[in-house]
Protein backbone atom coordinates (compact mmCIF):
# COMPACT_ATOMS: atom_id res chain seq x y z
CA UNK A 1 7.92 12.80 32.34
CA UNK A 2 10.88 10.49 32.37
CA UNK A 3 8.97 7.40 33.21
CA UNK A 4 5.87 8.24 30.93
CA UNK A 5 8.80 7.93 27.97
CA UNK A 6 9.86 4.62 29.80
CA UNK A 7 6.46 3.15 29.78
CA UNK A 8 6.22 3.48 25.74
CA UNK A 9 9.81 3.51 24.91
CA UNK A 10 9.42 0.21 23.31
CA UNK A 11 7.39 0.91 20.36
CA UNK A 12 9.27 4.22 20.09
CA UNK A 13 12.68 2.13 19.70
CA UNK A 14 11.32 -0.06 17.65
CA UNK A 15 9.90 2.62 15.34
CA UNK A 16 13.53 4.27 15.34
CA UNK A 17 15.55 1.49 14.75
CA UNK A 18 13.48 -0.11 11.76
CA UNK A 19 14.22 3.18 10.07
CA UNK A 20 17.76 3.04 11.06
CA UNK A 21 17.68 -0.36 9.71
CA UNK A 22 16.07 0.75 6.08
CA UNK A 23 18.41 3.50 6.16
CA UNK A 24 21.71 0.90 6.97
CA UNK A 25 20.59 -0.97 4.18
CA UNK A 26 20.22 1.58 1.78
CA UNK A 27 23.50 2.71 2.06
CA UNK A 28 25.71 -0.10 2.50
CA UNK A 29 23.65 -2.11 -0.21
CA UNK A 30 24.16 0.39 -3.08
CA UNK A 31 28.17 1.10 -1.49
CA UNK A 32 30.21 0.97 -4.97
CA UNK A 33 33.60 0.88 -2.80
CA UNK A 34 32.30 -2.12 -0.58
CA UNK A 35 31.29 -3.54 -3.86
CA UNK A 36 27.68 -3.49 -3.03
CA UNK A 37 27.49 -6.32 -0.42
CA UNK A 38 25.07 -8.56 -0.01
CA UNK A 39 23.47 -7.54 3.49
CA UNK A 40 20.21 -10.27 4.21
CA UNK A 41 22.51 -11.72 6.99
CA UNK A 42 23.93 -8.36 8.53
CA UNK A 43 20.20 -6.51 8.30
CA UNK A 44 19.10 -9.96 9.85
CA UNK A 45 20.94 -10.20 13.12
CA UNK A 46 20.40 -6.56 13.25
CA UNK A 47 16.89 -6.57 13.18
CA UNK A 48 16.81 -9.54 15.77
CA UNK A 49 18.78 -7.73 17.64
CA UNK A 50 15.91 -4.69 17.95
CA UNK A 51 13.32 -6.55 18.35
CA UNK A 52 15.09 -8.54 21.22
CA UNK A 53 15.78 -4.89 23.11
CA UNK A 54 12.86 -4.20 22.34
CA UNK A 55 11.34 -7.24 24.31
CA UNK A 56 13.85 -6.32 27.08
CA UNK A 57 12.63 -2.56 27.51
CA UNK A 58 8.76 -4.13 27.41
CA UNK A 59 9.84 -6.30 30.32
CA UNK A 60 11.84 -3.67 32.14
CA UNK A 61 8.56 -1.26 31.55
CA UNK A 62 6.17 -4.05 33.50
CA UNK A 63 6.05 -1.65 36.71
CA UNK A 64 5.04 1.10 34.87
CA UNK A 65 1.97 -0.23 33.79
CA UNK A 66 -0.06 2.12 35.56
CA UNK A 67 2.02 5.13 34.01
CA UNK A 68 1.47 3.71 31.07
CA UNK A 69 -2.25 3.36 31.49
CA UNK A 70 -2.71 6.96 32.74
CA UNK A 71 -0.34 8.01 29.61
CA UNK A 72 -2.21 5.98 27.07
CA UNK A 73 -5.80 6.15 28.16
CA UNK A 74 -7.04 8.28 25.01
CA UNK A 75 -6.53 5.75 22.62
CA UNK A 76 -4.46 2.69 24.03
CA UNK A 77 -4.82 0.72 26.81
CA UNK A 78 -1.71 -0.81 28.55
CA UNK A 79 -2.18 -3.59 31.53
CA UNK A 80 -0.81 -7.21 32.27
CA UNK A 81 -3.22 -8.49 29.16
CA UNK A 82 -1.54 -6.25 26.88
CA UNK A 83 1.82 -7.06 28.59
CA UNK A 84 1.63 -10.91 27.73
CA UNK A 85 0.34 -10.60 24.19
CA UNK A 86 3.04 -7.98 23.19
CA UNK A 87 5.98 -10.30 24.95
CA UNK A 88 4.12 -13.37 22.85
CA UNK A 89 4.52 -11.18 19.43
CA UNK A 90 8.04 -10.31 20.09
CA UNK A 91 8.89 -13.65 20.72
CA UNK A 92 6.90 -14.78 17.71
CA UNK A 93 8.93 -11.86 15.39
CA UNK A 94 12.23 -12.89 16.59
CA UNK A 95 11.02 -16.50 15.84
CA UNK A 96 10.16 -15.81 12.28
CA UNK A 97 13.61 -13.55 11.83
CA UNK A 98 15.74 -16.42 13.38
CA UNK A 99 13.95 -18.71 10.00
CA UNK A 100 15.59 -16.55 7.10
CA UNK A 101 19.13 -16.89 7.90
CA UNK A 102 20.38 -19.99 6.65
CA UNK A 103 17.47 -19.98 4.07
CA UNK A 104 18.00 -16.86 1.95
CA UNK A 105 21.89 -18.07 1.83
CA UNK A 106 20.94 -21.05 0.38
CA UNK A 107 18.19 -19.40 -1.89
CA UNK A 108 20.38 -16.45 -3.03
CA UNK A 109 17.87 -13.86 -1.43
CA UNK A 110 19.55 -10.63 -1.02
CA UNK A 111 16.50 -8.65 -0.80
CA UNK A 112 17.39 -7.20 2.49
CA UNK A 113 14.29 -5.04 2.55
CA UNK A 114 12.31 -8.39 3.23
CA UNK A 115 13.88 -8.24 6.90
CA UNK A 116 12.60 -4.47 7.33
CA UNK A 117 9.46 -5.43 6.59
CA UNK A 118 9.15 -8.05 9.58
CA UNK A 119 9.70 -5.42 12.55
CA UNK A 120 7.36 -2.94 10.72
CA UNK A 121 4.14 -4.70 10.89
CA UNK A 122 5.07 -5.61 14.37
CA UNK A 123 5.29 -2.04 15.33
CA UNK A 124 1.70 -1.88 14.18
CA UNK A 125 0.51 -4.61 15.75
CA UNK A 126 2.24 -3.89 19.31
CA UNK A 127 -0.04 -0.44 18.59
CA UNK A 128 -3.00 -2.58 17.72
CA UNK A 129 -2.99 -4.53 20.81
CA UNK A 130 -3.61 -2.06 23.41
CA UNK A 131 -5.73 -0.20 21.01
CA UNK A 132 -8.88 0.94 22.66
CA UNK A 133 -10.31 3.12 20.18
CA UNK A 134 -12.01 1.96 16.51
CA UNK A 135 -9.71 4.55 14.71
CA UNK A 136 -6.10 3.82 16.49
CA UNK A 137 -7.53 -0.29 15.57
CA UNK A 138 -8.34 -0.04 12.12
CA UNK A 139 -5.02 2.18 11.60
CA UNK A 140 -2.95 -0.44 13.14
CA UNK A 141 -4.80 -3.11 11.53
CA UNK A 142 -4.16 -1.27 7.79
CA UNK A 143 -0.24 -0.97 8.86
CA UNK A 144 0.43 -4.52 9.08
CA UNK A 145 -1.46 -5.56 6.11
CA UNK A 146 0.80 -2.93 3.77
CA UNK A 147 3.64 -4.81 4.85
CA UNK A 148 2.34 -8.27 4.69
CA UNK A 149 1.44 -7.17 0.93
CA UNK A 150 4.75 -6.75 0.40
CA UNK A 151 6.47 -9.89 2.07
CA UNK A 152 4.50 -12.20 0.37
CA UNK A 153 5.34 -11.28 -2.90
CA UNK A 154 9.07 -10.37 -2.03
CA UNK A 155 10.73 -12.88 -3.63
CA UNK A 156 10.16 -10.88 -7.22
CA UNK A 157 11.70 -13.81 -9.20
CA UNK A 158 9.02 -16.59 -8.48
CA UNK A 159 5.77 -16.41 -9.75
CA UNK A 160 3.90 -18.29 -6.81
CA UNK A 161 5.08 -15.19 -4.58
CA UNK A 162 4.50 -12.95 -6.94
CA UNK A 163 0.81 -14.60 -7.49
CA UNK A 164 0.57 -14.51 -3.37
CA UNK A 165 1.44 -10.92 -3.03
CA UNK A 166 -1.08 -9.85 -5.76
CA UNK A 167 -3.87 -12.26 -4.24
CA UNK A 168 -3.53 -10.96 -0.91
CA UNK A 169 -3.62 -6.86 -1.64
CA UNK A 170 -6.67 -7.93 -4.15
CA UNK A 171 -8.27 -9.89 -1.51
CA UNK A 172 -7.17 -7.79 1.50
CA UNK A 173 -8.64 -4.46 0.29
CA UNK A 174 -12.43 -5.87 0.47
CA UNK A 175 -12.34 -6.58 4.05
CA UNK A 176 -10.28 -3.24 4.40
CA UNK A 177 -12.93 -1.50 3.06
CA UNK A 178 -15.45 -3.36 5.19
CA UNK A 179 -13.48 -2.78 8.67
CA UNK A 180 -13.56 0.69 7.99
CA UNK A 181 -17.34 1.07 6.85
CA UNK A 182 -17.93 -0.38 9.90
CA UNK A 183 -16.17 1.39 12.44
CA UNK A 184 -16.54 4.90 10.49
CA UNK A 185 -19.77 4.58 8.92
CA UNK A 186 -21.70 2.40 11.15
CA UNK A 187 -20.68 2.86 14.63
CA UNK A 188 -19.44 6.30 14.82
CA UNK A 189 -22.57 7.43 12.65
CA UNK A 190 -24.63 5.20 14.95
CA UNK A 191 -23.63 6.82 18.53
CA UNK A 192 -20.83 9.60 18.01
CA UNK A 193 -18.43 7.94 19.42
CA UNK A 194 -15.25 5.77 18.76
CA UNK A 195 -13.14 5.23 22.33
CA UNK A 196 -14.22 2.08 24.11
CA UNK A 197 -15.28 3.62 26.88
CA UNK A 198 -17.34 6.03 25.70
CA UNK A 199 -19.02 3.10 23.54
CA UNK A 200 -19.62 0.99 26.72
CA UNK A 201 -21.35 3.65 28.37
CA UNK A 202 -23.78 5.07 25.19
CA UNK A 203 -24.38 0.89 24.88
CA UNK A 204 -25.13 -0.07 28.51
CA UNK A 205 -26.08 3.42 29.20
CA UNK A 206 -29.18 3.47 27.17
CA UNK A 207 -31.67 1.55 25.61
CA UNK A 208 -31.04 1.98 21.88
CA UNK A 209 -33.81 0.60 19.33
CA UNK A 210 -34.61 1.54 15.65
CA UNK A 211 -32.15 2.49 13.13
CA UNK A 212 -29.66 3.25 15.75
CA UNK A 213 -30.18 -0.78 16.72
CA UNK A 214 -29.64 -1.35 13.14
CA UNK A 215 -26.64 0.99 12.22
CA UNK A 216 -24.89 -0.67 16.03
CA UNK A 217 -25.73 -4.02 15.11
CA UNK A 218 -24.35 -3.82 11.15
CA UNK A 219 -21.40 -2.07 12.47
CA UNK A 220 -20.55 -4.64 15.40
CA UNK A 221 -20.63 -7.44 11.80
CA UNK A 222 -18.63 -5.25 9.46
CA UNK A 223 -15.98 -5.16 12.42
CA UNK A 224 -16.12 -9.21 12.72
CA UNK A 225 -15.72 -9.49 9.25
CA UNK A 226 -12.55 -7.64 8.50
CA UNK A 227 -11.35 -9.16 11.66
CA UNK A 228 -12.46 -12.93 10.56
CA UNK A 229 -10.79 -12.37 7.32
CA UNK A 230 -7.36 -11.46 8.55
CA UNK A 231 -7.47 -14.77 10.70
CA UNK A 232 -8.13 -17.08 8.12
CA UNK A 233 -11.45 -17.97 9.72
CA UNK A 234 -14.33 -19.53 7.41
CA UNK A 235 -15.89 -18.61 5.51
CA UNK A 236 -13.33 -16.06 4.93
CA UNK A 237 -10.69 -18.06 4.75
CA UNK A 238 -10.06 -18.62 0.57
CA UNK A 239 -7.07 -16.72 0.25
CA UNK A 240 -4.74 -18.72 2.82
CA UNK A 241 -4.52 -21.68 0.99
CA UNK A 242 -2.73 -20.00 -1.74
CA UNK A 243 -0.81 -17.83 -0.19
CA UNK A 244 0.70 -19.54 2.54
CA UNK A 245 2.38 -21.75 -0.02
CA UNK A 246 3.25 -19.23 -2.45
CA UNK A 247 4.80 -16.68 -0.23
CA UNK A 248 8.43 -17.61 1.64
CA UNK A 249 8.37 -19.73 4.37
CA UNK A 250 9.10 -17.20 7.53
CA UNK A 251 6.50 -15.26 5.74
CA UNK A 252 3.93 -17.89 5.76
CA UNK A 253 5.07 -18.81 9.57
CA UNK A 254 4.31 -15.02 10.08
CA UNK A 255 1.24 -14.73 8.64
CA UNK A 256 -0.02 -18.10 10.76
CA UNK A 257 0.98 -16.58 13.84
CA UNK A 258 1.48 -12.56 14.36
CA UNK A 259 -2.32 -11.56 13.36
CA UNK A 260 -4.10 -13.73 15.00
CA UNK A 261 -1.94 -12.86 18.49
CA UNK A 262 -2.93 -9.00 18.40
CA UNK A 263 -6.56 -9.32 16.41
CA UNK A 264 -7.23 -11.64 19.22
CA UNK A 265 -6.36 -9.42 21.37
CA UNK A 266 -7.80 -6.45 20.27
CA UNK A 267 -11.61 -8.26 19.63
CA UNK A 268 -11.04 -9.28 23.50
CA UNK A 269 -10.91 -5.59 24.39
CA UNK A 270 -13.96 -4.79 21.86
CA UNK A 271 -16.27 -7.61 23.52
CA UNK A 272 -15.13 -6.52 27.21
CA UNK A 273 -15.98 -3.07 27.06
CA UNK A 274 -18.98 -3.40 24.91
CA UNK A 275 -22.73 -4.59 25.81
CA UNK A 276 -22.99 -5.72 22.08
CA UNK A 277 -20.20 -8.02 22.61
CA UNK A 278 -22.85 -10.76 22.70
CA UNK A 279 -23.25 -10.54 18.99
CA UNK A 280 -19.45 -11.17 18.48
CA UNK A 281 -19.52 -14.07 20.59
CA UNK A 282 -22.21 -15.29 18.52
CA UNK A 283 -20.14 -14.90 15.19
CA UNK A 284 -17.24 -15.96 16.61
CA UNK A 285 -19.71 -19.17 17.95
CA UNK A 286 -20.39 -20.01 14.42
CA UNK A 287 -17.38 -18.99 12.88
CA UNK A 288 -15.62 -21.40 14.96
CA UNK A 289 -17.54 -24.41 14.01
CA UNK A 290 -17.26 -23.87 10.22
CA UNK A 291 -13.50 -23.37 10.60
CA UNK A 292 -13.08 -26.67 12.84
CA UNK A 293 -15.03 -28.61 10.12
CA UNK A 294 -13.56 -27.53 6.98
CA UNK A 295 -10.19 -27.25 8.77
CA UNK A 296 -10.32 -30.96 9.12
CA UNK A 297 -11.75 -32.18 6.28
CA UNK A 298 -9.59 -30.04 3.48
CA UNK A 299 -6.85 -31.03 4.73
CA UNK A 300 -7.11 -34.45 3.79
CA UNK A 301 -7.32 -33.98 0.19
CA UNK A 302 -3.99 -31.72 0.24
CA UNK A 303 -0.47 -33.51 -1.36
CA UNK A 304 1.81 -30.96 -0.97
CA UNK A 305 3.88 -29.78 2.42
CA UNK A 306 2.88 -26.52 3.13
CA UNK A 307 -0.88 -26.72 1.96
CA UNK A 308 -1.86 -29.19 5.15
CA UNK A 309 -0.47 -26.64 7.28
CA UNK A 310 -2.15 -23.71 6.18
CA UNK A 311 -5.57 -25.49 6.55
CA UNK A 312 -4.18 -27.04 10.11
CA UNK A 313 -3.79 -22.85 10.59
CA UNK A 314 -7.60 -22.46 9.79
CA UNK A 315 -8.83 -25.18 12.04
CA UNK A 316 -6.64 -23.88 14.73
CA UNK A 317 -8.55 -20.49 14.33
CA UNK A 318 -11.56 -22.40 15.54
CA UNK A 319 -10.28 -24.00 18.39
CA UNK A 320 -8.78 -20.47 19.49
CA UNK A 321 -12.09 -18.58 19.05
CA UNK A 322 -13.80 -21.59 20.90
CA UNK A 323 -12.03 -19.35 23.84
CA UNK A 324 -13.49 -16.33 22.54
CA UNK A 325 -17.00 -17.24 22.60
CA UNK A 326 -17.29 -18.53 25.79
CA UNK A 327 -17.32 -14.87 27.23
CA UNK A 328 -16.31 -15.26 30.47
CA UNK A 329 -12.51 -15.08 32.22
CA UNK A 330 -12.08 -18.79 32.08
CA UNK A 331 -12.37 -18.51 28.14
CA UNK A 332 -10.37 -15.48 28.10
CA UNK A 333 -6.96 -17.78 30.10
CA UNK A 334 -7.81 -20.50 28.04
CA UNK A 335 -7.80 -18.72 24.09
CA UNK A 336 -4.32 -16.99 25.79
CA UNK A 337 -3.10 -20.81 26.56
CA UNK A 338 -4.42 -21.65 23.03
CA UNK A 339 -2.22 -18.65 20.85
CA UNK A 340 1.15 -19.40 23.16
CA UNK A 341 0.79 -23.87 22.35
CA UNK A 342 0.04 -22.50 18.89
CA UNK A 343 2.88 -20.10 17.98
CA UNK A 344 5.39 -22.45 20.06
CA UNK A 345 4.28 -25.76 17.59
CA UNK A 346 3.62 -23.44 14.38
CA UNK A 347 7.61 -21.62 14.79
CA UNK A 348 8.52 -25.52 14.99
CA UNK A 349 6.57 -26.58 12.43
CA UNK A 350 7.65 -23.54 9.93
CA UNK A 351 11.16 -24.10 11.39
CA UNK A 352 11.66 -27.82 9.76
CA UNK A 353 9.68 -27.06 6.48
CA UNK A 354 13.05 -24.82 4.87
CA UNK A 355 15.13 -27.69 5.36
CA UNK A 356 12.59 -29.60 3.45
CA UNK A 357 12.26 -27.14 0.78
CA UNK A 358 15.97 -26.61 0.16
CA UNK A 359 15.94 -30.04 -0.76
CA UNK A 360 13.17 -29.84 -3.20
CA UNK A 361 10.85 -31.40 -1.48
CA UNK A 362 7.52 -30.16 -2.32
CA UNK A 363 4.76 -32.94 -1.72
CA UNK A 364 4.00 -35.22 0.90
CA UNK A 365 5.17 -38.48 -0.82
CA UNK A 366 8.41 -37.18 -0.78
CA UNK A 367 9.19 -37.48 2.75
CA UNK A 368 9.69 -41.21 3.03
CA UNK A 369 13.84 -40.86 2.79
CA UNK A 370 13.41 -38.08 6.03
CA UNK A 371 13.41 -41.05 8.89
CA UNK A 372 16.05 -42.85 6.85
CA UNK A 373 18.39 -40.03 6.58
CA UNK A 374 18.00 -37.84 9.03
CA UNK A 375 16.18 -39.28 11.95
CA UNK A 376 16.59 -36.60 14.39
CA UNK A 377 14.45 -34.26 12.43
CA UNK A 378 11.70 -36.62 11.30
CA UNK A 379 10.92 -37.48 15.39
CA UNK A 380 10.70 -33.64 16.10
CA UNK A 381 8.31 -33.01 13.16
CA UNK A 382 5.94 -36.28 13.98
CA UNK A 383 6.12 -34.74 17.80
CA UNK A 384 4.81 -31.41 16.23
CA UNK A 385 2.05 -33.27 14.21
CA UNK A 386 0.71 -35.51 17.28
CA UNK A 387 0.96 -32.41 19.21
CA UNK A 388 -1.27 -30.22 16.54
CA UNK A 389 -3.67 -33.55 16.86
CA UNK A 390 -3.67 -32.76 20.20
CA UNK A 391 -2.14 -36.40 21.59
CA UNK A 392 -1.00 -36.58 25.07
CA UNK A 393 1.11 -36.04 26.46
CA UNK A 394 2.14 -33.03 24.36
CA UNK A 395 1.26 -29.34 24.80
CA UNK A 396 -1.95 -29.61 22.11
CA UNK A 397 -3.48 -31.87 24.15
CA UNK A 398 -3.27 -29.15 27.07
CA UNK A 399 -4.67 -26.64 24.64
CA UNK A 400 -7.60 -28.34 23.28
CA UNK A 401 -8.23 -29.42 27.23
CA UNK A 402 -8.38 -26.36 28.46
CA UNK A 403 -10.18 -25.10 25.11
CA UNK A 404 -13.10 -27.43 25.41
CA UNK A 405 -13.14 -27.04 29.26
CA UNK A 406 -13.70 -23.47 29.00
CA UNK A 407 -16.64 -24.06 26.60
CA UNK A 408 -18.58 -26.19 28.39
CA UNK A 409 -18.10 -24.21 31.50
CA UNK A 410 -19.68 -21.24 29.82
CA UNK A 411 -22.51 -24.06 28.50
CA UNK A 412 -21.38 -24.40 24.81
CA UNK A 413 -22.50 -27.75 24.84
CA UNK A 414 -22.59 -28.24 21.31
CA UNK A 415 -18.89 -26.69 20.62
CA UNK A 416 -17.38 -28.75 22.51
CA UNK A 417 -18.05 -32.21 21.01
CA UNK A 418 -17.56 -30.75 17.90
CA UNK A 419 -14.42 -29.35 18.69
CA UNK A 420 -13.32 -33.23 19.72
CA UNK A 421 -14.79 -34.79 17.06
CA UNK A 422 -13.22 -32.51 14.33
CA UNK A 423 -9.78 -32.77 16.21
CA UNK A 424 -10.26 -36.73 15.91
CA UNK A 425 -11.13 -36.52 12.26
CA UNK A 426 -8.04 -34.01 11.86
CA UNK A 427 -5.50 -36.79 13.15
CA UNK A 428 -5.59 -38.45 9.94
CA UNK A 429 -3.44 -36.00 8.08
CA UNK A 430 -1.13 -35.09 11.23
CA UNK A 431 -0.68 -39.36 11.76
CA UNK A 432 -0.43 -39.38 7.85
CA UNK A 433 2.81 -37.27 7.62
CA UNK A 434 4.53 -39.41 10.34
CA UNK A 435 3.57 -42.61 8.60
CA UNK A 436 5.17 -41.27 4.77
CA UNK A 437 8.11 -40.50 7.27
CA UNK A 438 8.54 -43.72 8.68
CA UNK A 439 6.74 -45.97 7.18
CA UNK A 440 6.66 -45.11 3.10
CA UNK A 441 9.22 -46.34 0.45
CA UNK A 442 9.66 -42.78 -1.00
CA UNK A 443 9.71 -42.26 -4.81
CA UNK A 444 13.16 -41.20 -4.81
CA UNK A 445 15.78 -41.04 -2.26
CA UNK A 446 16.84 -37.31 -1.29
CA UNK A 447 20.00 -36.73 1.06
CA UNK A 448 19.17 -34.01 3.52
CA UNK A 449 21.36 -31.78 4.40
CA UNK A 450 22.07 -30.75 8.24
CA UNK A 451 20.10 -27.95 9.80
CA UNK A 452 22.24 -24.82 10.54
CA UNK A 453 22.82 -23.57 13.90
CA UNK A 454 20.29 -21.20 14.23
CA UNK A 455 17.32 -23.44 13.24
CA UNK A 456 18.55 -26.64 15.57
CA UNK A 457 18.17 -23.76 18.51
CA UNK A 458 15.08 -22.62 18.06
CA UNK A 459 13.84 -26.29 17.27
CA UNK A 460 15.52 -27.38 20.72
CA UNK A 461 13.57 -24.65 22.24
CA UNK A 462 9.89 -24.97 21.19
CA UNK A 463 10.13 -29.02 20.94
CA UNK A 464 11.19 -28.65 25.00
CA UNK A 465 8.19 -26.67 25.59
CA UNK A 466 5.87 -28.65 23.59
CA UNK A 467 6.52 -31.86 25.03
CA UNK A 468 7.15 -30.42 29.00
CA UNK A 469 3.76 -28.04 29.26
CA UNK A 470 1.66 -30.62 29.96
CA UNK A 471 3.71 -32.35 32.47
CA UNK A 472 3.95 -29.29 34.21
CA UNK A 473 1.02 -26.93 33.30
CA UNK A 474 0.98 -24.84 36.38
CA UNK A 475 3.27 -21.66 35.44
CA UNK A 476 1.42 -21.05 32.39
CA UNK A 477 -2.00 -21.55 33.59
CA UNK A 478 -1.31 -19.13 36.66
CA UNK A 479 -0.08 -16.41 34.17
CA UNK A 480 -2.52 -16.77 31.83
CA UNK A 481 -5.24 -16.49 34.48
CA UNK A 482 -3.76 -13.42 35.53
CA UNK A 483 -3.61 -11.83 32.33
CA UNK A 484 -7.23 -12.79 31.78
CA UNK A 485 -8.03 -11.61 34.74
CA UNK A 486 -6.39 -8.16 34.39
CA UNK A 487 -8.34 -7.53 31.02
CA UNK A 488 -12.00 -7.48 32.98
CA UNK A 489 -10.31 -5.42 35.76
């Protein structure tokens, strides 16, 4: 019994000390005798702090996998697929928390609730990734999204967060509604069942025609369509625009980053286990191409900072599924390579865009004074735009390799030039940004101030991996196989 509460004691602590956390902060904020403190910092390092132990009792758990399996088998599914994807998540969270320090100083945000709200979706999506039943999924899926309602309109004074938050509930409750009409109406009206398993053996088991056929097949779309729309995949994809540059930066890093690691994860599972898997590849086939195209071309019309990146977020949803409709273990490793290179350049993307911002700059022309006054940061972000272009020798070159590879191993032989040509076509705005840096006369010249402590750390540690991976591919292509490996075992 003692290691069974090992195996899941890190969503339990996690779930216990975001309460804890609420609770802190609810106590100490409204403290008359501590003259109600400001407590954004305190809450902050606090809620790194859990979601670092929590990381630590997830890697201390790994040889209780099989516990955890037998433990978990109704409705979750714990092995060395779910293992990587939940350390990738944690790493992402504590990422995204490590963005607000120096930020909501300098901002006067002393909404320490905001903070709360970062461990709590990532509760439910640390549930949603070993998922392996339609309920426990759409649960988990419904989880995150009431939190990510809230942080994007948590700064209550601005009206583009404000506008955010009320776009996304508005938005999000269509596909919500869809997801679950699926799953509910659809699938579990179609064959009875829910669990995976039982799915993949009423599926394969049988040979199911008529209105059975019909209800299986509607349901299987309903489910790619809520899952589409949380990723920001075309033609789903309207609402990220807008509210990745409304809502606070770590929010907008968090939104690029944290759904599409456990939704990728959990539509894995559903095409492993499932004979009708086929038609999500095909989807996901299609899906993939739209998002590469518009991904590239939209971007080039954007003036502003943040907007580029949101649409660089879209295209990068087609690349990733490029993995995902391959169907085979190769495209599996490679759409795990594909989320890691991601998150790493998106954290240090989303990591130098505050500094920008607390200087007012809010378009693209602006940036001509960065290489002139602060030259250290303007080289890291042109090394995170070459490597979103996917230039060698950085680690989006490996990505898109390995991406493309994959698909015309599994004979996608149409993806896979498109893929290229849409990545060339998408180096015009990455090359742009690096020229305004270096090259422009800006409009006016801004002083920037230095990057805090915090920030200049996690910079130094995603630039190091983005510009060493490709040198030296080999540990995270053998752990990635592995993990791809383990999810068709």
């Amino acid at each position: 019994m003692f290691n069974l509460f090992l195996a899941v004691s890190p969503e339990i602590f996690l779930i216990n000390a975001t309460f804890i956390l609420l609770i802190h902060g609810v106590v100490f904020s409204t403290s008359k005798k501590d003259d109600y403190p400001p407590l954004v910092s305190n809450v902050g390092w606090l809620g790194l702090l859990s979601v670092l132990i929590t990381l630590l009792l997830l890697a201390a758990g790994a040889p209780l996998l099989t516990i955890a399996h037998l433990f978990w088998n109704n409705f979750f599914r714990r092995d060395n697929f779910t293992y990587f994807c939940q350390i990738l998540l944690l790493l992402s969270t504590a990422g995204t928390i490590s963005m607000c320090f120096d930020s909501f100083e300098k901002e006067r945000f002393d909404a320490f609730e905001f903070i709360v709200l970062i461990p709590l979706p990532t509760r439910s999506m640390l549930l949603m990734i070993p998922a392996h039943d339609l309920i426990a999924m759409y649960l988990a899926i419904e989880l995150q999204s009431l939190c990510f309602y809230v942080i994007a309109a948590s700064k209550r004074k601005s009206e583009f967060s404000t506008e955010a938050g009320s776009k996304y509930l508005i938005l999000g409750a269509f596909p919500s509604g869809i997801l679950l009409f699926g799953c509910c109406s659809m699938i579990y009206g179609s064959t009875g069942a829910t669990h995976f398993d039982q799915l993949a053996k009423i599926l394969t088991g049988y040979e199911i025609t008529g209105a059975r056929s019909s209800g299986i097949f509607m349901g299987i779309l309903f489910i790619a369509v809520g899952s589409l729309f949380k990723i920001t995949a075309v033609p789903f994809h309207m609402w990220a625009p807008d509210i990745y540059e409304g809502s606070p930066t770590p929010v907008t890093a968090f939104l690029s980053i944290a759904p599409k690691i456990s939704i990728s994860a959990n539509m894995s599972r559903v095409s492993i286990v499932a004979s009708y898997g086929g038609t999500l590849q095909q989807i996901f086939f299609f899906c993939s191409i739209a998002s590469m195209i518009l991904g590239a071309l939209a971007a080039m019309a954007q003036t502003k900072v943040k907007r580029p990146l949101a649409h660089s977020s879209i295209g990068h949803v087609g690349y990733i599924r490029t993995g995902f409709s391959c169907g085979t273990i190769e495209g599996i490793q490679s759409l795990l390579i594909g989320i890691f290179i991601y998150a790493s350049m998106t954290i240090d993307a989303f990591a130098i865009v505050p500094a920008l911002r607390q200087t007012r700059v809010k378009y693209i022309a602006d940036l001509g004074a960065l290489a002139k006054t602060n030259p250290i940061l303007a080289m890291t972000f042109s090394i995170t735009m070459f490597s979103y272009a996917g230039i060698p020798p950085l680690a989006g070159f490996c990505s898109k390799f390995y991406l493309f590879f994959a698909a015309l191993g599994c004979g996608a032989y149409f993806l896979a030039p498109v893929g290229v040509v849409t990545s060339v076509i998408g180096r015009f705005y990455y090359i742009r940004l690096a020229k305004r840096m270096f090259f422009d006369r800006p409009r006016t010249w801004i002083l920037y101030e230095p990057m805090d402590r915090d920030k200049s750390l996690l910079l130094a540690m995603t630039s190091s991996f983005i510009t060493s991976s490709f040198p030296y591919p080999s540990p995270l292509f053998d752990l990635t196989h592995q993990m791809a490996l383990s999810s068709y075992l």
